[in-house]
Protein backbone atom coordinates (compact mmCIF):
# COMPACT_ATOMS: atom_id res chain seq x y z
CA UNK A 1 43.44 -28.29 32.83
CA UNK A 2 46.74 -28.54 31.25
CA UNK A 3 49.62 -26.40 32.96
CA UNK A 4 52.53 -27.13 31.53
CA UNK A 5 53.32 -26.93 27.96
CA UNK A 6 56.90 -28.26 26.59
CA UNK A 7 58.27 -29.39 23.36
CA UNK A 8 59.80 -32.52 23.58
CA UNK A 9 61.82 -34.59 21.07
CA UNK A 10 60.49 -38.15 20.17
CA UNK A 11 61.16 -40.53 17.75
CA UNK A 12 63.15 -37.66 15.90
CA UNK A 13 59.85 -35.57 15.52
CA UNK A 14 58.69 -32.65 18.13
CA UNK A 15 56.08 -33.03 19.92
CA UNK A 16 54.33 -31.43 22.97
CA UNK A 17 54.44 -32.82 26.48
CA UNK A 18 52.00 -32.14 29.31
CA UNK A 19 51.50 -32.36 32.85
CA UNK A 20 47.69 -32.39 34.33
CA UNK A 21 45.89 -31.11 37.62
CA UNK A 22 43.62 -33.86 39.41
CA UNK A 23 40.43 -32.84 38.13
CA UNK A 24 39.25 -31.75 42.08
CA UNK A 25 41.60 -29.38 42.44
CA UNK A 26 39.97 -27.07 40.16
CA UNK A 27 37.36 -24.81 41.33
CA UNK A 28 34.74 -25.56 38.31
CA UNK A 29 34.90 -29.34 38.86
CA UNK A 30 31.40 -30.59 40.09
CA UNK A 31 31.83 -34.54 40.45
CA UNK A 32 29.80 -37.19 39.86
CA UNK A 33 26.49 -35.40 38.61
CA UNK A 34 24.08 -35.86 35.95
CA UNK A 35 23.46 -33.96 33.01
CA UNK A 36 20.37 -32.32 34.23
CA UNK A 37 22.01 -31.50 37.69
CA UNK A 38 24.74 -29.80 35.41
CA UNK A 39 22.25 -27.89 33.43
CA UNK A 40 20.75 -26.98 36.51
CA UNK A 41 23.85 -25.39 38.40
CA UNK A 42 24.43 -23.37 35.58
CA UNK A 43 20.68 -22.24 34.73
CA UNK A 44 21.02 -20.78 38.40
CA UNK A 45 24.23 -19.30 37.50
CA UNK A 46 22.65 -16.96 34.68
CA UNK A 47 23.53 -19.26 31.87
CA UNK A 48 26.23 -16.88 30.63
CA UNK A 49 27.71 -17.33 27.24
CA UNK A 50 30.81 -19.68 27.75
CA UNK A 51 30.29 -20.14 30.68
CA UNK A 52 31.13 -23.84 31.57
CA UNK A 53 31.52 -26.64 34.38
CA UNK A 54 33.63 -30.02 34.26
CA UNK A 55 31.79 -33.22 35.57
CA UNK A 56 32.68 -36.78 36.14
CA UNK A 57 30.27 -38.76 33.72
CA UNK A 58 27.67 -41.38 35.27
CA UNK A 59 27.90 -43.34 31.98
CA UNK A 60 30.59 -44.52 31.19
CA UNK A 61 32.44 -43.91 34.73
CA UNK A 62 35.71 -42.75 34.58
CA UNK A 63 34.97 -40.42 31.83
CA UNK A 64 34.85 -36.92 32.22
CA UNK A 65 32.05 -34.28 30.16
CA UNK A 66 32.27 -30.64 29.98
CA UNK A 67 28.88 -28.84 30.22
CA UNK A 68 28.65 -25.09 28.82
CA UNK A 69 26.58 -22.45 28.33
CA UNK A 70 25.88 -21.34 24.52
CA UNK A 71 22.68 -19.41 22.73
CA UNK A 72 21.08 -19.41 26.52
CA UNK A 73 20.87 -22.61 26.56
């Protein structure tokens, strides 16, 4: 989640600085799970059209993956 948005000069070109949340501080941040576990949580959740979670990838760790909702699915 980006919250800060400034223009910056570098190297005599603009361009845009910004500072970042720890992923757990946000309320739609799920951890470590699985695909399926993500598909799951938001199957119970209605499946809503954009309707989304972030999740800590099992493969490769250290990598993030953003499951939404689109076409029901």
């Amino acid at each position: 989640m980006l919250v800060d948005n400034t223009r910056v000069m570098a190297s005599g070109r603009y361009s845009t600085a910004f500072a970042a949340v720890p992923a757990s501080s946000v309320p739609y941040f799920y951890g470590r799970i699985t695909r399926d576990e993500a598909e799951e949580i938001l199957k119970e959740r209605s499946t809503l059209e954009g309707m989304f979670l972030l999740r800590e990838s099992i493969s490769p760790l250290g990598n993030y993956a953003i499951s939404l909702c689109h076409e029901a699915r």
